[in-house]
N, C-alpha and C. Protein backbone atom coordinates (compact mmCIF):
# COMPACT_ATOMS: atom_id res chain seq x y z
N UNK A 1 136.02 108.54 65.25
CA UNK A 1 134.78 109.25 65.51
C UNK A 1 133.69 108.84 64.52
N UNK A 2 133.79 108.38 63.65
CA UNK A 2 133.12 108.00 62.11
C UNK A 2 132.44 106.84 62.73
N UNK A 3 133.07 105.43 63.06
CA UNK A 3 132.48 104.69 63.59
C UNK A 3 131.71 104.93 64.88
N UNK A 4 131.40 106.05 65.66
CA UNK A 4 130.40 106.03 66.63
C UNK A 4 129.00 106.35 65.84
N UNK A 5 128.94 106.81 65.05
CA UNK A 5 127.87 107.42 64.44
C UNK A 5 127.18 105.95 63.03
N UNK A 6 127.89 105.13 63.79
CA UNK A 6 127.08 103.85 62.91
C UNK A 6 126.23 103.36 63.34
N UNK A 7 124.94 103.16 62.47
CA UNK A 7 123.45 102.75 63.26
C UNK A 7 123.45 101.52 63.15
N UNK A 8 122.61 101.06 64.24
CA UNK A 8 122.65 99.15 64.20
C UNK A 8 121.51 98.96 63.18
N UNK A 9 121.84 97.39 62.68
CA UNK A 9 121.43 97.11 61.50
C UNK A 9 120.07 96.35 61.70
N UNK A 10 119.93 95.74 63.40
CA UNK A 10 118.28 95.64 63.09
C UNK A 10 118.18 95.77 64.42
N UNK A 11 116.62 95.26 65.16
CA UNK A 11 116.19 95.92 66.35
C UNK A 11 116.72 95.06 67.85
N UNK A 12 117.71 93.71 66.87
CA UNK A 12 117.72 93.19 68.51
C UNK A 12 116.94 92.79 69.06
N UNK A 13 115.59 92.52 68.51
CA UNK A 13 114.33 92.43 69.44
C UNK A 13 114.59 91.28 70.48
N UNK A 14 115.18 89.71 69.73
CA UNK A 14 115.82 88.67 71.13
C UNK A 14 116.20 89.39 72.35
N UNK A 15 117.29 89.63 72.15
CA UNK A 15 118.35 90.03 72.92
C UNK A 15 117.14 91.04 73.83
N UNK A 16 116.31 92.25 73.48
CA UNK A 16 115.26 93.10 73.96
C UNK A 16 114.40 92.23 74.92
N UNK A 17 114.32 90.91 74.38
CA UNK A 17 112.72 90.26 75.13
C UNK A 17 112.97 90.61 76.95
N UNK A 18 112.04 90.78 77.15
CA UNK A 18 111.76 90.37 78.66
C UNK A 18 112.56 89.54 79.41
N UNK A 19 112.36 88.08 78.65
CA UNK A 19 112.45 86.85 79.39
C UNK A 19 114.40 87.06 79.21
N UNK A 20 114.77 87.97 78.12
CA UNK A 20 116.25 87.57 77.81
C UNK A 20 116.93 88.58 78.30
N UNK A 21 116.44 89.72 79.33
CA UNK A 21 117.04 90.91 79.15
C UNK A 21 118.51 90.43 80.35
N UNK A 22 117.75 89.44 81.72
CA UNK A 22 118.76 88.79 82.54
C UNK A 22 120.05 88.27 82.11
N UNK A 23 120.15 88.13 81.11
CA UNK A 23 121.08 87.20 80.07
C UNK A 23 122.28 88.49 79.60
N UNK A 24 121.79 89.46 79.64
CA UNK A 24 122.66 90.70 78.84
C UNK A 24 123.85 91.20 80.35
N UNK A 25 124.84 91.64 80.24
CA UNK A 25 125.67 91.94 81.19
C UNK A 25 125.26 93.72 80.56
N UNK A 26 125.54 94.15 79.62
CA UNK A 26 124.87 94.78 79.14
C UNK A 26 123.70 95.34 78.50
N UNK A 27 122.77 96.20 78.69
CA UNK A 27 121.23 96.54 78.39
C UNK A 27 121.77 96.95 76.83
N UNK A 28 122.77 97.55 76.36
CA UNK A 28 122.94 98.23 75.18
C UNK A 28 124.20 97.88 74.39
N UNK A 29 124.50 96.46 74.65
CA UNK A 29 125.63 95.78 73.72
C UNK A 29 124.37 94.31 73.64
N UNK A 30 124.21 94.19 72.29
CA UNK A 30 123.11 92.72 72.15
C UNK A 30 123.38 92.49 70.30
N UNK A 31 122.90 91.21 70.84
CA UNK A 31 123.55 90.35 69.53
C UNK A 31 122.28 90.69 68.50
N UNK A 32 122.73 91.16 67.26
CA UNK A 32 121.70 91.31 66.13
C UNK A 32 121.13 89.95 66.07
N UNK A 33 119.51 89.58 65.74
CA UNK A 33 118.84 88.64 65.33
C UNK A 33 119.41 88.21 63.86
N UNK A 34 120.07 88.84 63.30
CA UNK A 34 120.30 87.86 61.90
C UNK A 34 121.52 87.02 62.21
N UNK A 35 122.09 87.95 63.14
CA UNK A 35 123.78 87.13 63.72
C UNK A 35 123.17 86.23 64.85
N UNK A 36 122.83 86.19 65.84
CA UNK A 36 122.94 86.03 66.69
C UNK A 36 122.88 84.35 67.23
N UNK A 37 123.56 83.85 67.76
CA UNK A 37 123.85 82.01 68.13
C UNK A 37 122.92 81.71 68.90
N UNK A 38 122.04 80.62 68.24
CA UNK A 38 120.94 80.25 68.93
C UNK A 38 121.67 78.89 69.44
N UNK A 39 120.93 78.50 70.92
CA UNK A 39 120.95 77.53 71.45
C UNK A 39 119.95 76.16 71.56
N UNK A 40 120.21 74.94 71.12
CA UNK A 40 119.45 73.99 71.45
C UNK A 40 119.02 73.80 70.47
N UNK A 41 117.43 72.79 70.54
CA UNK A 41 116.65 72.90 69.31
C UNK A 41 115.81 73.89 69.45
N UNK A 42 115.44 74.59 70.61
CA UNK A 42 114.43 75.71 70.76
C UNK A 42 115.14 76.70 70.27
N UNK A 43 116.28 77.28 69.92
CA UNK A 43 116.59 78.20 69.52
C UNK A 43 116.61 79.24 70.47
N UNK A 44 117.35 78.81 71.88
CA UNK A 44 117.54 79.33 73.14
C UNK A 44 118.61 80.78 73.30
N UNK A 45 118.45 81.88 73.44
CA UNK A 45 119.07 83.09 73.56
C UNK A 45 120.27 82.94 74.57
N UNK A 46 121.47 83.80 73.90
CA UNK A 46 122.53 83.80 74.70
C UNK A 46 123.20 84.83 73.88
N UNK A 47 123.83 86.03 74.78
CA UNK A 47 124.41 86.94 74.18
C UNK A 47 125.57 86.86 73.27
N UNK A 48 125.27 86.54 72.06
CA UNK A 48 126.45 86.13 71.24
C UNK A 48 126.25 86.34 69.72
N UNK A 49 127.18 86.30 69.24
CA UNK A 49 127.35 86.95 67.52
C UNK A 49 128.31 86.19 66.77
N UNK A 50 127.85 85.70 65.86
CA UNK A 50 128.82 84.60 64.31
C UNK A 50 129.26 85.95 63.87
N UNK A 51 130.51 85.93 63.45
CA UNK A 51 131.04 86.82 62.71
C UNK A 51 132.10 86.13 61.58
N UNK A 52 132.03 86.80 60.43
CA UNK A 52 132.72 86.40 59.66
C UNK A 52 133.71 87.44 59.14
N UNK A 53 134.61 86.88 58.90
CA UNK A 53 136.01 88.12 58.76
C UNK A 53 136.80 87.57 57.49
N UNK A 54 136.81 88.04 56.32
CA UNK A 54 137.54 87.91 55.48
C UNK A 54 139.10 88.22 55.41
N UNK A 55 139.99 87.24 55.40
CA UNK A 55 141.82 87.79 55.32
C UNK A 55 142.32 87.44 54.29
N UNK A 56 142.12 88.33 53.48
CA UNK A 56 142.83 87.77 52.11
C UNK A 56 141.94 87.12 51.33
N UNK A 57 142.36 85.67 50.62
CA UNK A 57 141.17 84.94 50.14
C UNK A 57 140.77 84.28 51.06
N UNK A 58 141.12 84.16 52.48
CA UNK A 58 140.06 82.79 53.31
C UNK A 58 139.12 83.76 53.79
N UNK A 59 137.93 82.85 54.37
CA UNK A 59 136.99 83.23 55.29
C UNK A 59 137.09 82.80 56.45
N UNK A 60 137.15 83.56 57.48
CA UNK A 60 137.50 82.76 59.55
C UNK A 60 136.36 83.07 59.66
N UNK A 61 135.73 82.05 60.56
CA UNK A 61 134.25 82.29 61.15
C UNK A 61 134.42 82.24 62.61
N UNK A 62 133.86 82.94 63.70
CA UNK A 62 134.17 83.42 65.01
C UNK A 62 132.92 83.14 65.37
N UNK A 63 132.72 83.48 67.01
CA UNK A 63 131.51 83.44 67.72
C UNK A 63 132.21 84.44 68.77
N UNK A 64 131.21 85.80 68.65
CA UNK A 64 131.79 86.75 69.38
C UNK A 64 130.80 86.93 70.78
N UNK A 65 131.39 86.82 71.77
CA UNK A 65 130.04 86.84 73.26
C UNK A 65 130.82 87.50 74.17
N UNK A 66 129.28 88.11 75.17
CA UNK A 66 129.96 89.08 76.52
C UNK A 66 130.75 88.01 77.20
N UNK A 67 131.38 88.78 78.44
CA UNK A 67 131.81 87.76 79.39
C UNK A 67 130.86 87.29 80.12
N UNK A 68 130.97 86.21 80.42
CA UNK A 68 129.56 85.14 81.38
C UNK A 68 128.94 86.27 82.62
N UNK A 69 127.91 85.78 82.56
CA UNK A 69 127.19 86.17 83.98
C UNK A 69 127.18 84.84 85.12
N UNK A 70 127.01 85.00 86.11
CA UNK A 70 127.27 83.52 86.78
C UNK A 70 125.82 82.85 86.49
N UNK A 71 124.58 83.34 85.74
CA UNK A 71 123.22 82.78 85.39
C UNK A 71 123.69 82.08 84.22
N UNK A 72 124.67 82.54 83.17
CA UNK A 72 125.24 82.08 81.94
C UNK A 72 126.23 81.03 81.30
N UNK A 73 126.63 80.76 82.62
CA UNK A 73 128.10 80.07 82.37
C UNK A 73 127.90 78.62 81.62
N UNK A 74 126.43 78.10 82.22
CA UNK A 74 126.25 76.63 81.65
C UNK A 74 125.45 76.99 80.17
N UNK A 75 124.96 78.32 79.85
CA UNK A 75 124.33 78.89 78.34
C UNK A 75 125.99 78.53 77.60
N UNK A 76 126.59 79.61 78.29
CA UNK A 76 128.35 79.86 77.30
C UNK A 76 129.14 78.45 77.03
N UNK A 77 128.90 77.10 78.35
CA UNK A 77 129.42 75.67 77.79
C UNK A 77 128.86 75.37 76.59
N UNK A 78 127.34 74.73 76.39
CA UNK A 78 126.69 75.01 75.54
C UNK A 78 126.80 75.13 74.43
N UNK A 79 127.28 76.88 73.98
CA UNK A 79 127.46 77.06 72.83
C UNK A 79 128.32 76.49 72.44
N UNK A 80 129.53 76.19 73.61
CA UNK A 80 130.75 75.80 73.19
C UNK A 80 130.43 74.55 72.26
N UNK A 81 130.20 73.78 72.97
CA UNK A 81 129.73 72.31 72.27
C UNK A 81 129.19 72.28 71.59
N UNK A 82 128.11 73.15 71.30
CA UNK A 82 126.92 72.74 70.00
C UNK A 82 127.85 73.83 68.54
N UNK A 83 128.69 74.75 68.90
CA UNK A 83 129.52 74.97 67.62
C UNK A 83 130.66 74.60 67.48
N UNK A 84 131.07 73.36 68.10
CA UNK A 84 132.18 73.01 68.62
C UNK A 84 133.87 73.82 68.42
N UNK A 85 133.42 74.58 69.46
CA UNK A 85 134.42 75.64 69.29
C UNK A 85 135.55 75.39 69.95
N UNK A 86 136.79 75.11 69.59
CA UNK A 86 138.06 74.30 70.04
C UNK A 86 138.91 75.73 70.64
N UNK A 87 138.78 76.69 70.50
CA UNK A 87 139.46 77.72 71.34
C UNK A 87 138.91 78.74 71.27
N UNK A 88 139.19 79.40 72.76
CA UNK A 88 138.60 80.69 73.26
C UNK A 88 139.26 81.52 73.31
N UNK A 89 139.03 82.70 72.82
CA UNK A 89 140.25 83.90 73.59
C UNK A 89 139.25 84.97 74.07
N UNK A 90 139.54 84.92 75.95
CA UNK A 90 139.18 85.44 76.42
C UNK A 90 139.56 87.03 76.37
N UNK A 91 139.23 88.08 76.12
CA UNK A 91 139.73 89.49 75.50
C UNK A 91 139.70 90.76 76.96
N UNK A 92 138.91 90.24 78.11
CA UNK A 92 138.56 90.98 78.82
C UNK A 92 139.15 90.39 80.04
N UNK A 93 139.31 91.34 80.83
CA UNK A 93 139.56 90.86 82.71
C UNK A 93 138.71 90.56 83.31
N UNK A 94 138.73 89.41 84.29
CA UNK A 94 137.88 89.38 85.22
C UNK A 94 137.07 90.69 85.80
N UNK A 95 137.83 91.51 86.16
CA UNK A 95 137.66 92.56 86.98
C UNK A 95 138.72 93.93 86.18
N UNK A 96 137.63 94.86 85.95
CA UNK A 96 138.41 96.29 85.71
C UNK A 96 137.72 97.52 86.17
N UNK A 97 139.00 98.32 86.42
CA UNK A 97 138.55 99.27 87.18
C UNK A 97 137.36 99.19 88.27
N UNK A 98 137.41 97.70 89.34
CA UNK A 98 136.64 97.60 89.90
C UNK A 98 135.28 97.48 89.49
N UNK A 99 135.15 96.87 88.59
CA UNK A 99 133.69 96.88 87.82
C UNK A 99 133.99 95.28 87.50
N UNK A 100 133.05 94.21 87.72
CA UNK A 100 133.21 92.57 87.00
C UNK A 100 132.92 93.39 85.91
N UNK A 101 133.92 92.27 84.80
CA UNK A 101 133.74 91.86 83.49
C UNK A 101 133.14 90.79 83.03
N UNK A 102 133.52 89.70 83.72
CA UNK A 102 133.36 88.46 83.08
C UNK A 102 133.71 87.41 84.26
N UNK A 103 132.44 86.56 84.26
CA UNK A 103 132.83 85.89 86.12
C UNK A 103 133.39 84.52 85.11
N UNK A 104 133.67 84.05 86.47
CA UNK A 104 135.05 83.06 85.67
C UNK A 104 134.27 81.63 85.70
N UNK A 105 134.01 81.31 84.17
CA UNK A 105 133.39 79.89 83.55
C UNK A 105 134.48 78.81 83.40
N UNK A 106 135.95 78.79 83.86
CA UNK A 106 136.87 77.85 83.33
C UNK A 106 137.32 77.49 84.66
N UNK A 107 137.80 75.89 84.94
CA UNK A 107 138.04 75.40 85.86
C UNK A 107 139.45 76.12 86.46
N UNK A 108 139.92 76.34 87.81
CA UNK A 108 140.73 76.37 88.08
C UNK A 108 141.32 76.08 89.42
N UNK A 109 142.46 76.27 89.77
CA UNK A 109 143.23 75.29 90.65
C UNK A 109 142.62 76.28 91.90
N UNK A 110 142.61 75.97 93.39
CA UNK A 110 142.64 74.48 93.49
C UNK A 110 141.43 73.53 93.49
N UNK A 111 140.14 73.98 92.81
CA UNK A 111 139.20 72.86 92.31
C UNK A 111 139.26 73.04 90.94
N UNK A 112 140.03 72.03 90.13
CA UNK A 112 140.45 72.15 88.97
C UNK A 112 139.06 71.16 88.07
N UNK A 113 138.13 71.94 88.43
CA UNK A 113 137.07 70.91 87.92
C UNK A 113 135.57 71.78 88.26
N UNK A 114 134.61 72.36 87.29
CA UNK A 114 133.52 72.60 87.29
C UNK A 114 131.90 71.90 87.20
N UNK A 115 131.41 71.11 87.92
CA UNK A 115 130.13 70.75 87.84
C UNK A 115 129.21 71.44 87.16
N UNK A 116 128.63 71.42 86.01
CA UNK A 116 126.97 71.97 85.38
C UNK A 116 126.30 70.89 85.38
N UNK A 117 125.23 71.14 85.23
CA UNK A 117 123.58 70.68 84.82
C UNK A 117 124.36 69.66 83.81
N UNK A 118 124.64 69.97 82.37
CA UNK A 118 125.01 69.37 81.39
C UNK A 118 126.30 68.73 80.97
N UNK A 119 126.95 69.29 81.97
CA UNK A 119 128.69 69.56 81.23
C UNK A 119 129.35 69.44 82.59
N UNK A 120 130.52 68.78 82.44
CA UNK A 120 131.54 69.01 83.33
C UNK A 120 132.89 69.21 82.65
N UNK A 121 133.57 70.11 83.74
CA UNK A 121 134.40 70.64 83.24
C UNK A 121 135.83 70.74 83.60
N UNK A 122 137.04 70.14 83.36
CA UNK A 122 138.05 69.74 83.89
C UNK A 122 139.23 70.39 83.34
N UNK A 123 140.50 70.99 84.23
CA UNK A 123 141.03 71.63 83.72
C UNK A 123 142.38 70.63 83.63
N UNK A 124 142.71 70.26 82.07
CA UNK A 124 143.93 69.28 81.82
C UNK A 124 145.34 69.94 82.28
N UNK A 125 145.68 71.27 81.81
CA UNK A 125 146.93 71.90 81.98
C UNK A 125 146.50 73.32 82.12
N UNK A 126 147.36 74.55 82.41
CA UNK A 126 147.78 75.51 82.35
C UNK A 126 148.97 76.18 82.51
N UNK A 127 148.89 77.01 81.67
CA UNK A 127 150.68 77.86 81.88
C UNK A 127 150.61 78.95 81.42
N UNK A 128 150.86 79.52 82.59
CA UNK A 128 151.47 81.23 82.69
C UNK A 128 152.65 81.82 81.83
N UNK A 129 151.99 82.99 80.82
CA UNK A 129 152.96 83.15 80.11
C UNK A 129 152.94 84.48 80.53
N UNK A 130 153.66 85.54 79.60
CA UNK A 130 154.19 87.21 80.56
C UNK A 130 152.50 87.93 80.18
N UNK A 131 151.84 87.83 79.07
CA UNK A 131 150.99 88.64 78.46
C UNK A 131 149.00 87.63 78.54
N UNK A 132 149.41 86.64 78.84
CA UNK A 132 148.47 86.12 78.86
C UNK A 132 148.66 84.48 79.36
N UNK A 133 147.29 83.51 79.87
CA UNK A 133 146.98 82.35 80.21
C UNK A 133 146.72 81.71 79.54
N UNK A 134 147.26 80.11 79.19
CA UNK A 134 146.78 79.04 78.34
C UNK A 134 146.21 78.33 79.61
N UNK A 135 144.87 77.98 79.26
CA UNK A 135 144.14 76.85 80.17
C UNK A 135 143.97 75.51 78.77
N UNK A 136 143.80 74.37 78.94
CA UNK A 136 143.62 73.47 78.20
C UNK A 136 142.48 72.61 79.18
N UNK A 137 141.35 72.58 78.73
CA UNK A 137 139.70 72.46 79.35
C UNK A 137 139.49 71.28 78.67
N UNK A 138 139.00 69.80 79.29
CA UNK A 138 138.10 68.89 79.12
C UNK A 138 136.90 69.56 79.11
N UNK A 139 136.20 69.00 78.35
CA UNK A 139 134.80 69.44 77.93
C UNK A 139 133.81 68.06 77.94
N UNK A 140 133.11 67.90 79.01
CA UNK A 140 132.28 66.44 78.91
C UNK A 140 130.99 66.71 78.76
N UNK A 141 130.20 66.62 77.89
CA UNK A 141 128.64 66.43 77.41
C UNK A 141 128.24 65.42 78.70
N UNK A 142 126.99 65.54 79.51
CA UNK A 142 126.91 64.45 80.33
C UNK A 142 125.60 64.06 79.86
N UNK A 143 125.09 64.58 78.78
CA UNK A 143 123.38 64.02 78.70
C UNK A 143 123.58 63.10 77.76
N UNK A 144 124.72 62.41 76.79
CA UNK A 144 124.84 60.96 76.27
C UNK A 144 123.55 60.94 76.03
N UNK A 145 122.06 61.25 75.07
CA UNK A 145 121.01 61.31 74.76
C UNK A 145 120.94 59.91 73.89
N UNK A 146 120.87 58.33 74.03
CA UNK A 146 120.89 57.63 73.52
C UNK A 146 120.00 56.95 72.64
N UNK A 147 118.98 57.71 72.46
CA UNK A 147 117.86 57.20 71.16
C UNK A 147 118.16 58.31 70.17
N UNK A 148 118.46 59.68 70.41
CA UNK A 148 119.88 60.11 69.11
C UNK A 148 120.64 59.48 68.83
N UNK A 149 121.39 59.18 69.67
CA UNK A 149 122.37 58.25 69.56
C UNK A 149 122.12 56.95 68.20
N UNK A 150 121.58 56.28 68.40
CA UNK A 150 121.01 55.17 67.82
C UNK A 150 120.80 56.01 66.69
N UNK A 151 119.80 56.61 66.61
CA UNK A 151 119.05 57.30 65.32
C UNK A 151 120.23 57.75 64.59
N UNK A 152 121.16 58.38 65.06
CA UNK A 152 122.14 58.85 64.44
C UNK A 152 123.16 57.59 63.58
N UNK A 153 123.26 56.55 64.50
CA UNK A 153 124.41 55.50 64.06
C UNK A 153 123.27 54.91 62.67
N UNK A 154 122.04 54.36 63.00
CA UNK A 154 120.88 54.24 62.07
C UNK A 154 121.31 54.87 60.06
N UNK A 155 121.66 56.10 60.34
CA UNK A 155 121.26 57.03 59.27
C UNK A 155 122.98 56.92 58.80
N UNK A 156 123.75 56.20 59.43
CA UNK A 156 125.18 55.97 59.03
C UNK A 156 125.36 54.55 58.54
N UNK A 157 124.33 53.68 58.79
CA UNK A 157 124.68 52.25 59.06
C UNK A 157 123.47 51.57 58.93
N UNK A 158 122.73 51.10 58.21
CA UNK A 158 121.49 50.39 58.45
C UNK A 158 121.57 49.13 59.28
N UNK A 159 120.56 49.13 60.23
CA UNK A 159 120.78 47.73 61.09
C UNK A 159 121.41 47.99 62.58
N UNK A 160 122.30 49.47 63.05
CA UNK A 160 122.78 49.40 63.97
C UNK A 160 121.71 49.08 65.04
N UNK A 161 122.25 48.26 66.03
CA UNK A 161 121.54 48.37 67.60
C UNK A 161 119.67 47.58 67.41
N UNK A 162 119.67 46.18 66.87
CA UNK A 162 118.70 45.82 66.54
C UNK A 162 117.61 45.37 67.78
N UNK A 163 118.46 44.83 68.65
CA UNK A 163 117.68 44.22 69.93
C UNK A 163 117.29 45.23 70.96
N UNK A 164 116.98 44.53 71.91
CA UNK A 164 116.49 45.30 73.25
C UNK A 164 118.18 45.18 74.05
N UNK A 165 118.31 44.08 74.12
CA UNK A 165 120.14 43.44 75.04
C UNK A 165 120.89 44.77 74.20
N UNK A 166 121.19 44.87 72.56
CA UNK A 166 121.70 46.17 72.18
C UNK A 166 121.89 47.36 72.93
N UNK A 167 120.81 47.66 72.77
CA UNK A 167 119.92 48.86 73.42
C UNK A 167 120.22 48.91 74.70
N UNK A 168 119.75 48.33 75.57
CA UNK A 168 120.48 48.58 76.59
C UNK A 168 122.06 48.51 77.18
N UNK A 169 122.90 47.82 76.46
CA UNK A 169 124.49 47.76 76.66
C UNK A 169 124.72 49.12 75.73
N UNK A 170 123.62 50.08 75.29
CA UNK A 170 124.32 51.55 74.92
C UNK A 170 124.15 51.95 76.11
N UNK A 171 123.68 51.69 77.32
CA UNK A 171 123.29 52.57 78.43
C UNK A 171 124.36 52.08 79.04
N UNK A 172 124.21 50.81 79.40
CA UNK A 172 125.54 50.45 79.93
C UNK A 172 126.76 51.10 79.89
N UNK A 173 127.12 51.48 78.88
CA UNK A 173 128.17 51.82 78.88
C UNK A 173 128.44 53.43 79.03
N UNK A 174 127.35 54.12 78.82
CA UNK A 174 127.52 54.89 79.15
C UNK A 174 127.66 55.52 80.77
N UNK A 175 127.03 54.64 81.64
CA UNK A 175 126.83 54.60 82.80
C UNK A 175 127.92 54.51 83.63
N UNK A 176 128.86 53.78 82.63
CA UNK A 176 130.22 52.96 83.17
C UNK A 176 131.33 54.19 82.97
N UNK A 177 130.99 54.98 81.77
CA UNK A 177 132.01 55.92 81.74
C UNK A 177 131.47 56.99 82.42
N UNK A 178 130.43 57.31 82.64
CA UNK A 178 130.12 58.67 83.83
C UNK A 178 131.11 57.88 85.14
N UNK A 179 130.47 56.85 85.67
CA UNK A 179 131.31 56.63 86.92
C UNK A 179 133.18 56.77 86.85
N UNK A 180 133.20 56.77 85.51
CA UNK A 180 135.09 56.52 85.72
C UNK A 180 135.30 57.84 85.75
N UNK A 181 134.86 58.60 85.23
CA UNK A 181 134.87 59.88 84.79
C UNK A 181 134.72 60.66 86.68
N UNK A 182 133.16 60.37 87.45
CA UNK A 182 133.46 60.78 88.51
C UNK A 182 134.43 60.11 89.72
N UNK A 183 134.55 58.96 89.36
CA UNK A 183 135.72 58.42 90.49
C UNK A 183 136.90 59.07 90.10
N UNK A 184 137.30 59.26 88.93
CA UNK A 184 138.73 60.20 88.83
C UNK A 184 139.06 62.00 88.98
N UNK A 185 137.95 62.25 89.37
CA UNK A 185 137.29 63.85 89.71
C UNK A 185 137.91 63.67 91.03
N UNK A 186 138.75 64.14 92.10
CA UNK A 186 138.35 64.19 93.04
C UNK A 186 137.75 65.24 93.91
N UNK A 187 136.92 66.30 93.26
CA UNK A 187 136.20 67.21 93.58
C UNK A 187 134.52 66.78 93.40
């Protein structure tokens, strides 16, 4: 009972905006602005919270978020990638007490494979255990942004990628692995 009577620590105003209120599955669960996981370089809103949890002497750092909205699902890849977050534990049901929870962002059988804007998404394995699901998710970045790219190898390496022929066999190849990538999709 002690913990209901705890006041939030700032106004939320993101999570409040107008433009972000679509984004909330909830009007009155929102990610504090000092916590809260920005997206992109714009610093793009998505209902979510860094949390840090002390056990002992380590520190675990988390990323705590609602379950997806089907407007959200390519926001929630996203985060995945830009904090490169190697596992999820999903905490909620699809569906409870007849109410959605959380619409379903992970590939599954029998189209074991999700199309986004940015990301595609492929499901390697799964297995049913008594208490819960292991999915094991390919995660493919498809925007390969290649003058980052460069800039990046640049600031590792002086001299990378000097020509124009360079420069373009980075496209090349990237071109070459989208196609292998969709010829082995067969969805």
């Amino acid at each position: 009972m002690a913990l209901e009577h705890i006041k939030p620590i700032d106004d939320c105003r993101t999570g409040k905006a107008p433009e972000n209120r679509d984004k909330n599955r909830y009007q009155d669960i929102l990610p504090y602005d000092k916590t809260r996981v920005p997206l992109g370089e714009n610093n793009g809103y998505i209902n979510a919270s860094y949390i840090r949890m002390k056990v002992g002497e380590e520190e675990h750092f988390y990323i705590i978020t609602q379950g997806p909205l089907p407007s959200t699902i390519a926001d929630f890849w996203q985060m995945v990638w830009e904090n490169e977050s190697d596992v999820i534990a999903m905490m909620t049901k699809e569906v409870e007490l007849g109410k959605v929870k959380c619409h379903r962002y992970w590939p599954e059988p029998p189209h074991e494979s999700i199309d986004l804007a940015n990301f595609h998404l492929r499901l390697g394995s799964y297995q049913i255990l008594e208490y819960f699901i292991i999915r094991i998710i390919e995660v493919i970045n498809k925007q390969f942004n290649i003058k980052q790219i460069v800039r990046d190898l640049r600031h590792q390496r002086f001299g990378m990628i000097q020509t124009k022929d360079q420069y373009l066999f980075c496209y090349e190849v990237v071109l070459k692995v989208l196609q292998n990538i969709q010829a082995m999709d067969p969805y």
